[in-house]
Protein backbone atom coordinates (compact mmCIF):
# COMPACT_ATOMS: atom_id res chain seq x y z
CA UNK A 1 81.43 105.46 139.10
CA UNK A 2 83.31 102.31 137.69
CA UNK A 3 82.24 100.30 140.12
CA UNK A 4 78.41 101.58 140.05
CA UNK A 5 78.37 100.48 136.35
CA UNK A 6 80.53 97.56 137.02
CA UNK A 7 77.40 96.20 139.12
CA UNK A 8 74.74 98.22 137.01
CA UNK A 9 75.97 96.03 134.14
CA UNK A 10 76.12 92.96 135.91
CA UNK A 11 72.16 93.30 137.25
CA UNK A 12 71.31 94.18 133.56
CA UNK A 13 73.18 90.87 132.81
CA UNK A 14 71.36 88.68 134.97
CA UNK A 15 67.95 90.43 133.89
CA UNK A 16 68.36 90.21 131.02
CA UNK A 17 68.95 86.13 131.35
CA UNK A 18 66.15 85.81 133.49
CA UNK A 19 63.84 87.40 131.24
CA UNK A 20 65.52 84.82 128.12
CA UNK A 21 64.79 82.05 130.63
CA UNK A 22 61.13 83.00 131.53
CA UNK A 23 60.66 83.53 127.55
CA UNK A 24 62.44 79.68 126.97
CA UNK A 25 59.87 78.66 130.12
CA UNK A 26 57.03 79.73 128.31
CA UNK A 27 57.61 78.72 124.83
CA UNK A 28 58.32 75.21 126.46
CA UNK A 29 55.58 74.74 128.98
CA UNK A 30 52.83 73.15 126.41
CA UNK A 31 55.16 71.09 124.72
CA UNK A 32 55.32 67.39 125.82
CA UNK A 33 58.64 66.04 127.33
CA UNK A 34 60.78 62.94 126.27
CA UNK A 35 60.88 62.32 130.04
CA UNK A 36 57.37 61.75 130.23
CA UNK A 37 57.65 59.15 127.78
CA UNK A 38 57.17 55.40 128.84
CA UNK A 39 58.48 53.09 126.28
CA UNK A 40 57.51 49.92 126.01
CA UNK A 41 59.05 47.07 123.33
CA UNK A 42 58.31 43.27 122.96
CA UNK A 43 60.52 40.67 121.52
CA UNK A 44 57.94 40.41 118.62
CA UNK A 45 58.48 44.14 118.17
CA UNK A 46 62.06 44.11 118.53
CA UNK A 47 62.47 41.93 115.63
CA UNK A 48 59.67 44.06 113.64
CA UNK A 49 61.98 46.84 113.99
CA UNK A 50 65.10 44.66 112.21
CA UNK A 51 64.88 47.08 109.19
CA UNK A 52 67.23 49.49 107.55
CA UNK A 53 66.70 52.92 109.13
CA UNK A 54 64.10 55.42 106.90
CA UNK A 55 67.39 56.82 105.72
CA UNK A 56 68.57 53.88 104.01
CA UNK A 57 65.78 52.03 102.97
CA UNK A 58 65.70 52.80 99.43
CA UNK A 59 69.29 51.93 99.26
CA UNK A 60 70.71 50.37 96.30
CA UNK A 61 74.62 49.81 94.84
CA UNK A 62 73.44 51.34 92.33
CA UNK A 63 72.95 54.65 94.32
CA UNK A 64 75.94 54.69 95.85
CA UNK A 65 78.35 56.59 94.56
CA UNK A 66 81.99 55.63 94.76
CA UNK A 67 84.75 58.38 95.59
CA UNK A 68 87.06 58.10 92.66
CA UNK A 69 89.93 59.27 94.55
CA UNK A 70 89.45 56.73 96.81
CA UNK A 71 89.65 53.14 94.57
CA UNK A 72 89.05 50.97 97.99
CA UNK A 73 85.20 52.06 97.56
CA UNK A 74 84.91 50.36 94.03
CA UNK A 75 86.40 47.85 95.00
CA UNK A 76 84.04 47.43 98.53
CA UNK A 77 81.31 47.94 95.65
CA UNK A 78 82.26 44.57 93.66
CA UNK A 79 82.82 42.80 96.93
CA UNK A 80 78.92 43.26 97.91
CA UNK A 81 78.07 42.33 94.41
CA UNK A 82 79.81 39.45 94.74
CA UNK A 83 78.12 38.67 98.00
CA UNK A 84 75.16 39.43 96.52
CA UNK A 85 75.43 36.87 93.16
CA UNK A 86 74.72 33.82 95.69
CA UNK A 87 71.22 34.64 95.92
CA UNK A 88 70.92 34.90 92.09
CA UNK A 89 69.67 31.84 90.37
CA UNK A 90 72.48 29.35 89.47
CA UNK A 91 74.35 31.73 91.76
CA UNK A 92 77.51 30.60 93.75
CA UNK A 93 75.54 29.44 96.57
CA UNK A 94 73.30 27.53 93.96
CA UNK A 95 73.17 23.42 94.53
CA UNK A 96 77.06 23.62 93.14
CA UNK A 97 77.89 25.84 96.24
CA UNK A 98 81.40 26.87 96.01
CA UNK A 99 83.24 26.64 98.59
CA UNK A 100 85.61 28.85 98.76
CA UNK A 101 82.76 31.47 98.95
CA UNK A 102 83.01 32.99 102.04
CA UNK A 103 79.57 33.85 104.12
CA UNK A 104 80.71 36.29 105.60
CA UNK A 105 81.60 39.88 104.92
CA UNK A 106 82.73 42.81 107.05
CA UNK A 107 83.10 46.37 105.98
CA UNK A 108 85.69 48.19 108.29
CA UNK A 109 86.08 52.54 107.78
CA UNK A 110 85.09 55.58 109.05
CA UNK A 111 82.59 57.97 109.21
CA UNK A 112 80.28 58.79 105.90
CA UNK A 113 81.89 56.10 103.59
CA UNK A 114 79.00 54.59 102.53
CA UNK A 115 79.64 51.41 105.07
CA UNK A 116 75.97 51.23 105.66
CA UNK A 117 74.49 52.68 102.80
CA UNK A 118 76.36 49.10 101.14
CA UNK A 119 75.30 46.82 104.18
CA UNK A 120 71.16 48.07 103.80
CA UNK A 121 71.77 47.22 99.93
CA UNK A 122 72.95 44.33 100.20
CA UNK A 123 70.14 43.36 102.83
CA UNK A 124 67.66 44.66 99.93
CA UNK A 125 69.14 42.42 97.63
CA UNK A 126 68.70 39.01 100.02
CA UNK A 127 65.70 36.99 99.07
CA UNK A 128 63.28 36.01 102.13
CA UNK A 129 63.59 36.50 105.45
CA UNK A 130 66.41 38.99 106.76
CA UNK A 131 67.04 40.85 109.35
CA UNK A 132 69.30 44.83 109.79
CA UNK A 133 69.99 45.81 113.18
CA UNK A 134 72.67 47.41 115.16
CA UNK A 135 74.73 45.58 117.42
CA UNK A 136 72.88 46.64 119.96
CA UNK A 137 69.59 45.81 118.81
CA UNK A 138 70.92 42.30 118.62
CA UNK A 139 72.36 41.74 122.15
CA UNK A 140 68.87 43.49 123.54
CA UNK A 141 67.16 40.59 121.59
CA UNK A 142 68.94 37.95 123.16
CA UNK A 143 68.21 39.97 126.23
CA UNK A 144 64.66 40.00 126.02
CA UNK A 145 63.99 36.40 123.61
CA UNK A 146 66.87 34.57 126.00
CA UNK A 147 70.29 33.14 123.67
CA UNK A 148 67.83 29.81 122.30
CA UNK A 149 64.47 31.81 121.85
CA UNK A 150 67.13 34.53 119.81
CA UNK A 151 68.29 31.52 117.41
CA UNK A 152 64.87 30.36 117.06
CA UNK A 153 64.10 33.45 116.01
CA UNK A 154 66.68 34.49 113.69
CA UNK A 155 67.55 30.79 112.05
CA UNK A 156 66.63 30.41 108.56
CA UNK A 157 66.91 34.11 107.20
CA UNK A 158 68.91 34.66 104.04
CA UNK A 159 71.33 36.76 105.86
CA UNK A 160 71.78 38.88 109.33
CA UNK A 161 73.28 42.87 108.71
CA UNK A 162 74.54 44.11 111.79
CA UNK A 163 75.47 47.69 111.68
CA UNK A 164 78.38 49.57 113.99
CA UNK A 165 79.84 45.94 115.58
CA UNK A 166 80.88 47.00 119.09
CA UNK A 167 84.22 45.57 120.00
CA UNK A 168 84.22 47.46 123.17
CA UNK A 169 82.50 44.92 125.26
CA UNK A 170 83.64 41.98 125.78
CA UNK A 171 80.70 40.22 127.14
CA UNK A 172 77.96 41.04 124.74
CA UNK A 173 80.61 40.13 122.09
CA UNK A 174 80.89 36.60 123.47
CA UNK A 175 76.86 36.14 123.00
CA UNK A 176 76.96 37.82 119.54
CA UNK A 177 80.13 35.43 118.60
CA UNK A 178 77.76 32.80 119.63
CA UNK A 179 75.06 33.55 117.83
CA UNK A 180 76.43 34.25 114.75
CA UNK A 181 78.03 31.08 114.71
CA UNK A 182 74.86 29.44 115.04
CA UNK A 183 73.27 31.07 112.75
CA UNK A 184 76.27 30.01 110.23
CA UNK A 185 76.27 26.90 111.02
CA UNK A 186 72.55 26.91 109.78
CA UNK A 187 73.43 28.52 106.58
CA UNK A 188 72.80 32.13 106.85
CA UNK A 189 75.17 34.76 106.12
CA UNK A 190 76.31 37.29 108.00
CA UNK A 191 77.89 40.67 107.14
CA UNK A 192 78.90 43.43 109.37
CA UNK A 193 80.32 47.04 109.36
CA UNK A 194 82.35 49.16 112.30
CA UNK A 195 84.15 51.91 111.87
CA UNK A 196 87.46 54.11 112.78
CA UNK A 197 87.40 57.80 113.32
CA UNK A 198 88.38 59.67 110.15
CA UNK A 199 92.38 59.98 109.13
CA UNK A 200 93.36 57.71 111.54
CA UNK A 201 96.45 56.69 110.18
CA UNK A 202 95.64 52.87 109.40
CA UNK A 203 93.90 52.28 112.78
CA UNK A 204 90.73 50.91 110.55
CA UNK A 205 92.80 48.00 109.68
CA UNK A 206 93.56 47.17 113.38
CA UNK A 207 89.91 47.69 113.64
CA UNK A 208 89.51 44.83 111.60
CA UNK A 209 91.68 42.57 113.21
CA UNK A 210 90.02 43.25 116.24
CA UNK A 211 87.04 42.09 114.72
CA UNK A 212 88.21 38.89 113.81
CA UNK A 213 89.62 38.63 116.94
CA UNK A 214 86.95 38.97 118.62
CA UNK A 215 84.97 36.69 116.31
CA UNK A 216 87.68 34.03 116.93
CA UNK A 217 85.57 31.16 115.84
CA UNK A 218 84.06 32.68 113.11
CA UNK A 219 87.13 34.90 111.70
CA UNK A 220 88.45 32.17 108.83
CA UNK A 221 84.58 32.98 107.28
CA UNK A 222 84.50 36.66 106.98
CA UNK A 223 85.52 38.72 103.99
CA UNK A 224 86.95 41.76 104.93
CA UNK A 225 87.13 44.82 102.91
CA UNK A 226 88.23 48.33 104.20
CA UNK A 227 86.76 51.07 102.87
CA UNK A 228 88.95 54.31 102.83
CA UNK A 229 87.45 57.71 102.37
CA UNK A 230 86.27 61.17 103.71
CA UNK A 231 83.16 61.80 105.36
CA UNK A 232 80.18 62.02 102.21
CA UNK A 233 78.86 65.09 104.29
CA UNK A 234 82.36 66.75 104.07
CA UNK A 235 82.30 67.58 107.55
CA UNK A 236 85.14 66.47 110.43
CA UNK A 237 84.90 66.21 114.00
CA UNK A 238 86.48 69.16 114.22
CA UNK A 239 83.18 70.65 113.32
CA UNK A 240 80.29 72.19 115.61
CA UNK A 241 77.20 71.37 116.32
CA UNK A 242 74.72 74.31 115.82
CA UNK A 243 73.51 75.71 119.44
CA UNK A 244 70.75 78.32 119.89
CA UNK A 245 70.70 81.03 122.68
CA UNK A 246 67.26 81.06 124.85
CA UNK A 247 65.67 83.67 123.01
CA UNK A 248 66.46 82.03 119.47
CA UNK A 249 65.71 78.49 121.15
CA UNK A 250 62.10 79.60 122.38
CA UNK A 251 61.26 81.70 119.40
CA UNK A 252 61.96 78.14 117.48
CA UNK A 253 60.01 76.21 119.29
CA UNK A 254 57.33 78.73 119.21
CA UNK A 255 57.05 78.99 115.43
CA UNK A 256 57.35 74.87 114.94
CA UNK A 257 54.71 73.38 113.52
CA UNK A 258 55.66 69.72 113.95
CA UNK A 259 55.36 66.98 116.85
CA UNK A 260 58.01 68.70 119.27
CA UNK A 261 59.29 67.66 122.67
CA UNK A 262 61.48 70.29 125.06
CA UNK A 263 63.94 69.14 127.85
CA UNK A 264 66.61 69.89 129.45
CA UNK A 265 69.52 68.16 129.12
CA UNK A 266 69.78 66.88 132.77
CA UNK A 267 65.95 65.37 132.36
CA UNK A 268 67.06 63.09 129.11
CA UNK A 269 70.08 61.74 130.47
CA UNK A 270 67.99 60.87 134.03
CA UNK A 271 65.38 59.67 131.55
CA UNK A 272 67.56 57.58 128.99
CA UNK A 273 69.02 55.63 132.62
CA UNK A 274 65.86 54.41 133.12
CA UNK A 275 65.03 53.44 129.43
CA UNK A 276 66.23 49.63 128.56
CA UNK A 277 68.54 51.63 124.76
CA UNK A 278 66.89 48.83 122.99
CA UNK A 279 63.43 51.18 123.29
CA UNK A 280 65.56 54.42 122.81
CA UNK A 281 63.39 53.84 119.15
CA UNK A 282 59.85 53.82 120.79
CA UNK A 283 60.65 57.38 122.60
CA UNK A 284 61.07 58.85 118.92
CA UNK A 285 57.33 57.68 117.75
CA UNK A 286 55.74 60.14 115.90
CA UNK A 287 58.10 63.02 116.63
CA UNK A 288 59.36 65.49 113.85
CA UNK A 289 62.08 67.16 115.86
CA UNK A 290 63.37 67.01 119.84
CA UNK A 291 64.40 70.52 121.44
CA UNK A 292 66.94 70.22 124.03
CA UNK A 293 67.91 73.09 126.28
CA UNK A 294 71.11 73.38 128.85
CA UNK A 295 73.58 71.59 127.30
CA UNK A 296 76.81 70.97 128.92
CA UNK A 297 79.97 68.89 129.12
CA UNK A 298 79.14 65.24 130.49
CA UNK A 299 81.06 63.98 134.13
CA UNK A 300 79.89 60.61 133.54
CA UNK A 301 81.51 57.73 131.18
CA UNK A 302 77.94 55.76 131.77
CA UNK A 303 75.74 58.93 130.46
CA UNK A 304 77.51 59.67 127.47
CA UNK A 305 77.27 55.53 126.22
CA UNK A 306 73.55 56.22 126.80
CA UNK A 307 73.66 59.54 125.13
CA UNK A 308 75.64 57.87 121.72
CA UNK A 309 72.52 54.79 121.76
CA UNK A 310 70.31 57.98 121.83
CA UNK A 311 72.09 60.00 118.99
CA UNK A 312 72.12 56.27 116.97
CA UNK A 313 68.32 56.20 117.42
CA UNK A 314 67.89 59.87 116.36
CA UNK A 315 70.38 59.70 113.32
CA UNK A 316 68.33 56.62 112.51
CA UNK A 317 64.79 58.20 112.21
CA UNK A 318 66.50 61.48 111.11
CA UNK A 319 64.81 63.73 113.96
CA UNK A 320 66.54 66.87 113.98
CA UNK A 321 67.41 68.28 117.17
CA UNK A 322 67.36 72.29 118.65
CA UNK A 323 69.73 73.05 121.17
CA UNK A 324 70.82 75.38 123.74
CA UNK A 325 74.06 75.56 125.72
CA UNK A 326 77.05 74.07 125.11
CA UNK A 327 77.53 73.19 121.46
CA UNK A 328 76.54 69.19 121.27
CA UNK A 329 80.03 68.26 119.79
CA UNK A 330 81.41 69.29 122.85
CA UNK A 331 79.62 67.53 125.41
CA UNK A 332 82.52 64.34 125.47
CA UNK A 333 84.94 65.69 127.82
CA UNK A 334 88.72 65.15 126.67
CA UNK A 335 89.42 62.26 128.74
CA UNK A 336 86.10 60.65 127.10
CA UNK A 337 87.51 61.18 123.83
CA UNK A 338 91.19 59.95 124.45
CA UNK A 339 89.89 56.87 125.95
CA UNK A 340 88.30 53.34 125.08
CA UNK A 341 84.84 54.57 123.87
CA UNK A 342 86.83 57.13 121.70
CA UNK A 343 85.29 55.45 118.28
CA UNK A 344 81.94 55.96 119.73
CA UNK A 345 82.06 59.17 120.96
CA UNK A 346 83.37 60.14 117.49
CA UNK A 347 80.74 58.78 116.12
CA UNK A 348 78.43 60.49 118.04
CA UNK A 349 79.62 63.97 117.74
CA UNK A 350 79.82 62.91 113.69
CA UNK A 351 76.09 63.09 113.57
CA UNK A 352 75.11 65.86 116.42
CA UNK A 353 76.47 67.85 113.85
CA UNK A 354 74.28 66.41 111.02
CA UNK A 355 71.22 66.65 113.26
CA UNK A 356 71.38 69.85 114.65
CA UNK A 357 72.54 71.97 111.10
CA UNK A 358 69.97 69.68 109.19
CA UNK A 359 73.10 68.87 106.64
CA UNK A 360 73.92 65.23 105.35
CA UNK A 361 70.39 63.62 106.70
């Protein structure tokens, strides 16, 4: 009798999952697909797209809103106000250019401090031509424009924001080192944010000497102003992502009345390999949210640096995501997280959580 129910139960089991599945399959089936998207981005476009993201392009310092209990973030406040005075008339980069005015200025701390709500302000404050990218949308520039066409591009702007500086790669960093210099050496300022993973024990101020490091030639002209804090949304990594079950996933998609696509998990990441991350932008045209079913822990080191460029892009347009299967801040295996990329991966799972609850977007 115990074992008769034993397997009774387990056949109701796997009924009942195949009947969820068939209800996910049908929900899904007349809903178009991310992988059936074919980017396609041109230099021209590429620098059409240097812009603070939607989220941020209203920013002000006037909107932000210093943590009192943290002093560093008035003081990362007056630092961009000071940066910005040198485009004000008789400023200090006026004809009587001071020079002990540095041009550049990097903001180093974690998640949610404000790092780029300060860096899109300050690039709404510049007079002219200037440009807001990530550092990624830089080195794909280069990529496509080649290192002089890049320059040509780029040389005369008031000042170049690059968001999230990777320090991870030694070989884009070279070019962007490069460029930057330059650029400089033309007269336009730079300034730059990374970031450190929340309570990390003073690791954000190796983070910045890592920057300048890496900067080498450039180092003696940045600024650099850490920026201590907790995360704005009052969420840690310890957090989770919300994930639906089949039924609630289908029944979602079902009643959504916005531009929705539906994949599995397994289809994006085979999708976002063959996708240059530079158009990771173009697959989100037009789309209100992106449903992803069959989530589950990632084997591969060169899938989840795709997946973070993906979640960048996402956090950037604010497209919510629906999900099924494991819960999205647990798709970076341990060994992920303990390892080079860590910063990233934090990152990552930082705003999975945002864009699948719907809170601090």
């Amino acid at each position: 009798m115990t074992i008769r129910n034993r397997v009774g139960g387990r056949l109701v089991s796997v009924r009942l999952r195949n009947a969820r599945a068939a209800l996910l399959s049908d929900a899904t089936r007349n809903h178009e697909h991310l992988a059936d998207r074919q980017p396609t981005l041109t230099g021209e476009q590429m620098v059409d797209h240097l812009v603070p993201p939607r989220q941020f392009a209203t920013a002000t310092v006037e909107s932000y809103r210093p943590d009192l209990d943290y002093p560093s973030q008035a003081d990362a406040v007056s630092a961009v106000l000071a940066f910005e005075s040198a485009w004000q008339p008789g400023g200090l980069f006026s004809r009587r250019r001071n020079k002990d005015v540095l041009p550049g200025l990097y903001l180093d701390g974690g998640f949610g401090v404000g790092k780029t709500h300060l860096l899109a302000a300050l690039w709404r404050a510049a007079p002219g031509r200037k440009y807001f990218g990530t550092f990624i949308e830089y080195t794909a520039l280069v990529g496509a424009l080649g290192f002089a066409g890049a320059v040509k591009v780029l040389k005369g702007a008031s000042v170049i924001c690059i968001d999230e500086f990777e320090l991870d790669d030694p070989g884009d960093t070279r070019i962007m080192s490069r460029l930057l210099g330059e650029l400089v050496a033309s007269g336009t300022r730079i300034a730059a944010t990374s970031n450190t993973p929340p309570n990390a024990l003073g690791e954000g101020r190796f983070a910045a000497q890592d920057f300048l490091r890496e900067i080498d030639a450039l180092s003696a002209q940045f600024t650099t102003i850490r920026i201590d804090g907790l995360d704005y949304r009052r969420r840690d990594v310890e957090g989770h992502a919300v994930t639906l079950g089949d039924d609630e996933l289908a029944a979602a998609v079902a009643s959504y009345r916005g531009h929705l696509t539906v994949d599995r998990f397994d289809d994006v990441l085979a999708h976002l390999a063959k996708v240059h991350p530079s158009r990771y932008v173009k697959l989100l045209d037009g789309l209100d949210a992106v449903a992803i079913t069959d989530v589950h822990v990632l084997t591969s080191q060169t899938d989840a640096l795709r997946l973070v460029a993906f979640v960048d892009r996402l956090y950037d347009a604010q497209v919510p995501v629906l999900a099924s299967g494991v819960p999205f801040d647990q798709v970076f295996a341990a060994d992920m997280l303990a390892g080079g990329y860590r910063k990233k991966y934090l990152r990552a799972v930082s705003r999975l959580i945002a864009l699948t609850s719907g809170e601090g977007m």
